[in-house]
Every structure is written in C-alpha cells, then in structure tokens.
Protein backbone atom coordinates (compact mmCIF):
# COMPACT_ATOMS: atom_id res chain seq x y z
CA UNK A 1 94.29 -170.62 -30.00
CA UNK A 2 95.09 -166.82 -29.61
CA UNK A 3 95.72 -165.67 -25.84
CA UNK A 4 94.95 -162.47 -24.03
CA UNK A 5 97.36 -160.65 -21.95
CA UNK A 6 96.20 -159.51 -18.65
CA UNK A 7 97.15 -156.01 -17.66
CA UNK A 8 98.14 -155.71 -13.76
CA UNK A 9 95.23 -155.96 -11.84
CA UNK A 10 92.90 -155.57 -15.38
CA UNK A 11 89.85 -158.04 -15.49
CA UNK A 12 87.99 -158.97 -18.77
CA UNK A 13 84.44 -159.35 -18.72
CA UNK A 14 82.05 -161.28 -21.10
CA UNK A 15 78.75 -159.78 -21.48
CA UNK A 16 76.21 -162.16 -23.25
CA UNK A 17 72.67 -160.84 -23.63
CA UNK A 18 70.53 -160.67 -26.89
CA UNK A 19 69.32 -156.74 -25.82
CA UNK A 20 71.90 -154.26 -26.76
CA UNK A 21 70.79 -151.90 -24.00
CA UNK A 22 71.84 -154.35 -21.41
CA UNK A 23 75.09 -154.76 -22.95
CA UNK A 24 75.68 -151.58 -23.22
CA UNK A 25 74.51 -150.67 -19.79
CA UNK A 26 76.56 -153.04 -18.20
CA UNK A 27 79.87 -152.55 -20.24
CA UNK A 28 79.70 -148.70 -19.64
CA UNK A 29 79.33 -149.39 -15.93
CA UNK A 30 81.60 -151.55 -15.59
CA UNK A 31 84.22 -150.53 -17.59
CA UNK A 32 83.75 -147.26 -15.56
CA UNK A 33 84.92 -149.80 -12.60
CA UNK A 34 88.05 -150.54 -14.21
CA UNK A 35 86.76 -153.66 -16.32
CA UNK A 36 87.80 -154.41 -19.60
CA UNK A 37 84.33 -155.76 -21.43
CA UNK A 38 83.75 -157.57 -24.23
CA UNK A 39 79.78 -158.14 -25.52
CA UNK A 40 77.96 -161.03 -27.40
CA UNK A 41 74.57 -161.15 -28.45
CA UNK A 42 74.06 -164.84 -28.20
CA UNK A 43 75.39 -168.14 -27.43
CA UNK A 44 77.01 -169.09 -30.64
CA UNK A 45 78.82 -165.77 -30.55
CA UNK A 46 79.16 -165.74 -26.68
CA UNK A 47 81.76 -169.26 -28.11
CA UNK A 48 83.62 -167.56 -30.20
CA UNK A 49 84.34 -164.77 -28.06
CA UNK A 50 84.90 -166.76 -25.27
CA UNK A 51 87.49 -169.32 -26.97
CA UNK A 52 89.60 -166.26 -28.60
CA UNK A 53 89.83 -163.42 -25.94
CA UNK A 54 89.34 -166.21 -22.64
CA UNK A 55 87.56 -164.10 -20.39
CA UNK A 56 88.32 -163.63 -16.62
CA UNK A 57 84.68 -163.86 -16.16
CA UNK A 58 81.28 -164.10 -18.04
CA UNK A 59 77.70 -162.65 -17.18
CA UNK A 60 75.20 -165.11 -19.18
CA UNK A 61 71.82 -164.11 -20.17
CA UNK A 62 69.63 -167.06 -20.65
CA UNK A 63 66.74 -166.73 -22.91
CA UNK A 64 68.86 -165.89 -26.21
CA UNK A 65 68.45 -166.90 -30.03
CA UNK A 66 70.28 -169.50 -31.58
CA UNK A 67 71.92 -171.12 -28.65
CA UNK A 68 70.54 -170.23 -25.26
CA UNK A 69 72.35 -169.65 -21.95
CA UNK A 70 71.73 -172.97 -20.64
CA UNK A 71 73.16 -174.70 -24.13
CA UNK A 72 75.99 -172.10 -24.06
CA UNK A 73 77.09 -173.47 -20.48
CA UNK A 74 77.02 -177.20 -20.90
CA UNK A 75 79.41 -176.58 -24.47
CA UNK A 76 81.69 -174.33 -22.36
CA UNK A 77 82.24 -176.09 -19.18
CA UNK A 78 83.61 -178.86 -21.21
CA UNK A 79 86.44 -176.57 -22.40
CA UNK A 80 86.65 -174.46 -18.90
CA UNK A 81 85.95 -173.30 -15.39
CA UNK A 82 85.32 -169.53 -16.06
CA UNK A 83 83.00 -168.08 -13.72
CA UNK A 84 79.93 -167.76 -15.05
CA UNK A 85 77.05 -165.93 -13.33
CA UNK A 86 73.45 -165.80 -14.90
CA UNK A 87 71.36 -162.48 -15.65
CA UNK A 88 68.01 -163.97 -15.42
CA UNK A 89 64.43 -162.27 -16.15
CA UNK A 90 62.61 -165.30 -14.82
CA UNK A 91 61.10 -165.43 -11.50
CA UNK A 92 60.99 -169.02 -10.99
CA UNK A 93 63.48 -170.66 -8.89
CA UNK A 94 63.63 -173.76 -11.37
CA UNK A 95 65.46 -172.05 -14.29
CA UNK A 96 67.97 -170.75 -11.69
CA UNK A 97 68.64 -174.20 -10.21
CA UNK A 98 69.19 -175.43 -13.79
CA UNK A 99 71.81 -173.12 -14.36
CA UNK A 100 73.81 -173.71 -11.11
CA UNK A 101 73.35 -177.25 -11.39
CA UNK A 102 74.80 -177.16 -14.86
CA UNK A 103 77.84 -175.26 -13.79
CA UNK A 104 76.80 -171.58 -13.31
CA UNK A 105 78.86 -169.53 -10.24
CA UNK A 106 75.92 -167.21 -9.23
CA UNK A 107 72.75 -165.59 -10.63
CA UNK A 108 71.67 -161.91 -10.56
CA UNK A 109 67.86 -161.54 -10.91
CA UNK A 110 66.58 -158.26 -13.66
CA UNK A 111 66.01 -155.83 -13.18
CA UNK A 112 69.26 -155.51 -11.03
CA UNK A 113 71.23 -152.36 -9.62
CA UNK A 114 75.04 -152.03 -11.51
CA UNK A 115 76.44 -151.50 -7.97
CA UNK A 116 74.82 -155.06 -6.90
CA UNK A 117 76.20 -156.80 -10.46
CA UNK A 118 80.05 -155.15 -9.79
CA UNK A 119 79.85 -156.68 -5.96
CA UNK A 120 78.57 -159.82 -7.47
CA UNK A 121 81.46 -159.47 -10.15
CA UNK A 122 84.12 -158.54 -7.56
CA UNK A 123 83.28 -161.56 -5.20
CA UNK A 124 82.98 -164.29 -7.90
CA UNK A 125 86.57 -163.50 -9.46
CA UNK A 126 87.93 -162.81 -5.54
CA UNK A 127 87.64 -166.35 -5.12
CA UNK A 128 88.90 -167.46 -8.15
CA UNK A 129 91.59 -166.12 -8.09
CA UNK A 130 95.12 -168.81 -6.53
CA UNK A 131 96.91 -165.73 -5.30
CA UNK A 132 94.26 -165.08 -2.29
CA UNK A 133 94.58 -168.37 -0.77
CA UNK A 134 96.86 -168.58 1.80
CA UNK A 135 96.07 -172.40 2.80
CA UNK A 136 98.43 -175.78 2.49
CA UNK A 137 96.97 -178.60 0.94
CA UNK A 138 94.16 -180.73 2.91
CA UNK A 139 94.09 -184.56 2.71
CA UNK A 140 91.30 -186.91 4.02
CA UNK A 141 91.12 -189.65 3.29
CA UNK A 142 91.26 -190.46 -0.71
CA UNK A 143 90.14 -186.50 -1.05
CA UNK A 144 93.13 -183.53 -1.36
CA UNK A 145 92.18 -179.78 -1.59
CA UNK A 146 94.82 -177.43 -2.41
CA UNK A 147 93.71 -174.06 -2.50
CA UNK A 148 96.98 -172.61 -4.04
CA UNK A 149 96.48 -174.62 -6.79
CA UNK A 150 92.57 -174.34 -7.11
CA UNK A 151 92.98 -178.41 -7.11
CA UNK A 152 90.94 -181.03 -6.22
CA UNK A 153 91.91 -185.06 -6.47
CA UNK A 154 89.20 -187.48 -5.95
CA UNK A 155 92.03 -190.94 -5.95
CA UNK A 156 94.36 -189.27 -7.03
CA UNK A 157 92.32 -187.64 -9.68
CA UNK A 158 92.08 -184.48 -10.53
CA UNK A 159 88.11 -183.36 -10.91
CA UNK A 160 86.88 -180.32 -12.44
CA UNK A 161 85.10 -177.59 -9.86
CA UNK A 162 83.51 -174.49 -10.61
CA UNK A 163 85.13 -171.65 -8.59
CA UNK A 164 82.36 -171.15 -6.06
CA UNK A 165 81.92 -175.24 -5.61
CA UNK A 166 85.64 -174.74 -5.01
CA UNK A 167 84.98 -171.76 -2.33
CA UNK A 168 82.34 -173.57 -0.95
CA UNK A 169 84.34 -176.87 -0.25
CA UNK A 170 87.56 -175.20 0.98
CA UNK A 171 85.43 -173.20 3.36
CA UNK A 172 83.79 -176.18 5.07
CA UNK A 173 87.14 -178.49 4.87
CA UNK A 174 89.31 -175.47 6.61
CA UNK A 175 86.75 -175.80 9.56
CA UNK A 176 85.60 -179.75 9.79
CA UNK A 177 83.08 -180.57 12.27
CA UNK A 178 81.63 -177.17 11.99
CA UNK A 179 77.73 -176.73 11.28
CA UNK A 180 77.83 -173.68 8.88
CA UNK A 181 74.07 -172.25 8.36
CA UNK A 182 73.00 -171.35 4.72
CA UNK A 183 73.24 -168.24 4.76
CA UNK A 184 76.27 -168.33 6.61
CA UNK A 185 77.76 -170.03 3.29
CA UNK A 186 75.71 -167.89 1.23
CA UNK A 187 77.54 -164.76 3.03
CA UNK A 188 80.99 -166.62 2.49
CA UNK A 189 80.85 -167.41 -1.36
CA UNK A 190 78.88 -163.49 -2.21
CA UNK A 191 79.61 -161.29 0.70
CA UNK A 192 76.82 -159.56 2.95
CA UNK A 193 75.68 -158.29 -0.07
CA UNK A 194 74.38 -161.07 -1.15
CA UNK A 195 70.84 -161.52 -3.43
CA UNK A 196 70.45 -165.13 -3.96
CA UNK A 197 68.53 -167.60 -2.06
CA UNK A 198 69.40 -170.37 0.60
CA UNK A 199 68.72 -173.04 -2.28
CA UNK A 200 71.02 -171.70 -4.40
CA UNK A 201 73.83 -173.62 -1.56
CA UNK A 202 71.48 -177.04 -1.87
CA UNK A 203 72.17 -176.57 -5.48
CA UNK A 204 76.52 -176.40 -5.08
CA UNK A 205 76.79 -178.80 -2.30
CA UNK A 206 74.33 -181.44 -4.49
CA UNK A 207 77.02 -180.51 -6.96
CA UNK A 208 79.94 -181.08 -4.88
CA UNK A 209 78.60 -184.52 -3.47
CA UNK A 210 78.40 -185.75 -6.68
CA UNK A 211 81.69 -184.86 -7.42
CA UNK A 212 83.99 -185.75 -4.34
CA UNK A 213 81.79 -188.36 -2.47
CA UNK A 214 82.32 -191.96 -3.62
CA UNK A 215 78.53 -192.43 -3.17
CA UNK A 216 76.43 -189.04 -3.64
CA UNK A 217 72.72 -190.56 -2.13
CA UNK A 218 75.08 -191.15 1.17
CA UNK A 219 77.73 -188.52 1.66
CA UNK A 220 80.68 -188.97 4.07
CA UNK A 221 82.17 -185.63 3.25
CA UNK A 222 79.60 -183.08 3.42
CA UNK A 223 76.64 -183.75 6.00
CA UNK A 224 73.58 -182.29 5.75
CA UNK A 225 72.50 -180.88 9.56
CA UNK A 226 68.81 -180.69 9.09
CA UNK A 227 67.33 -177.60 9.39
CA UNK A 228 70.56 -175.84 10.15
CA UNK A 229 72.86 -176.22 7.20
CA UNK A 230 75.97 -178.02 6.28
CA UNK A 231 79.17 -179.68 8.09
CA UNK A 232 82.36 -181.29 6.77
CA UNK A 233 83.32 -184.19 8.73
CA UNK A 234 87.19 -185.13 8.21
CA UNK A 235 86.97 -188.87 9.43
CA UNK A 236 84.34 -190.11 6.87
C-alpha cells in the first residue's frame, strides 16, 4: 500500500463532507494554516483516500451518500487509530454519542468558526503525537501505559485506543487518586477552547472501561466520583 512522506512539521488533513463549499472552505483555511488537505465527498471515497495518502488526521461529516460517517468509522477503525473528529449539523446529543462511542476523537457542531476547527485540529493531533510525551511507562496491576509508545497492554496485550481515550487515560493514571471534574478533562483533551459537552467524557471513559477494566459494569481503574467527575485509583 503506497505511503506518504511527511514534510518537517507538515500535517495532512482529510476532509470528508458531501458539500463542496465546506470542503473547500475548510481546505483553503486550513491549508492557509500550514495544512496539507486532501477532500472526499463521501465515505466510500473518504476509504480510498484514506488507505492511499494515510492521513495525519480526518474531519468526518456524517450524513453523506453511499456510505455515511458513522459506516465510514466502524470500516476504518478496524484498519487504524487516525484521529477522527465529526462535523455534525445535528443538534441532538445522540448522533454525537454514537460517533464517539464508535471511535470518533472529537466533534465540531455547524455552523462552526475555522479558527475554532484549526484549535480543535491542533489539539487532537498534539496529543497524538509520541514525541510530546515525556512520561516512563506506568504499570498497575495487569494494566501498562506507555506514553512514548502510545501503548496500552491489558495482560500483556496490546489493545487498540483512540488518541484522546489514550490522552484521557494517561492524564488520570499520571495523577491516581485524583478527582478530576469534567470539564477539567474536557479542558485537558481540547484546551480552554473547548466546544463540546461534559458527556462527551462519559462517552471516552465508558469507552475506556470497556477496554482496560476486566469487568466494565464494575470498574477498578477508573471511578466514577458522583457528581464531581472521574479518579484513577492505582491499587484496584
């Protein structure tokens, strides 16, 4: 499979909408930004793209022709982690949970200002990106963390995270017994400049649980401090 070579400090972006205004709107601005872009018009093509050029990071419309944003997610998170944040029209909370829950790294409501989409952008691939950690590997129990790496093992097993579920765990692991509030976490995986909602956290940690804890319904992990937030407890 053809691979892309990344210019120093040079991100590509995948823009996926079905309204060539958008695309173009976005793709001007952001290449303005110093983003390479790259457009699709729905989710079928949003594949192809995706699989030959391998994106740094994709911005996913959802109601599209052919294959739809949701579709498009559950085939590509089978093949890989790339960010992916949602442009959504909708104003109902459920079609955002559905997209987080199925592997989506943020969502960005239309209409929506270019200067909130590049933060949004910038903060998503900041913590993707190995090179910023600075952290040695955590162990507790039968769960490791290595931020270098990006890596989680559940037994010894390596399990697939999305970059923010990543973010999100290594931020309550580095400081265990600590109640963080939502929108303290909220602040920590998007910046002050955040736009989405304190559910959009209840959404990643239900995520998380059901991915690292040994039995979801009960975590050991991740505690829920109700009607504060969230805490990591390190002797589960």
């Amino acid at each position: 499979m053809p691979s892309r070579e990344n210019a120093m400090n040079e991100k590509l972006v995948l823009i996926v909408d079905d309204k060539f205004s958008i695309t173009r709107l976005v793709s001007d601005y952001l290449n303005s930004k110093g983003y390479k872009t790259i457009t699709a018009w729905d989710g079928n093509q949003a594949l192809t793209e995706a699989r030959i050029n391998q994106p740094d990071i994709i911005l996913l419309d959802i109601m599209m022709p052919h294959m739809d944003g949701f579709e498009f997610i559950k085939t590509y998170r089978k093949e890989s982690n790339t960010p992916i944040i949602l442009l959504t029209a909708k104003i109902e909370e459920t079609e955002k949970v559905i997209g987080l829950g199925l592997g989506a790294d943020d969502y960005v409501t239309k209409p929506f200002g270019m200067a909130e989409l590049a933060a949004r952008v910038k903060a998503v691939l900041r913590r993707s990106d190995p090179s910023q950690a600075q952290n040695t590997t955590l162990h507790f129990g039968y769960l490791s963390i290595d931020p270098n790496k990006l890596k989680v093992l559940v037994n010894t097993k390596e399990i697939t995270l999305t970059p923010t579920e990543f973010h999100l765990l290594n931020t309550l692991a580095q400081n265990p017994g600590r109640v963080f509030t939502r929108e303290q976490l909220l602040c920590e995986i998007q910046g002050e400049a955040h736009g989405s909602l304190e559910k959009t956290i209840n959404v990643h940690i239900r995520n998380l649980r059901v991915k690292i804890e040994e039995d979801p319904g009960n975590p050991k992990f991740i505690q829920t401090v109700f009607g504060v937030g969230y805490r990591f407890t390190d002797n589960p």
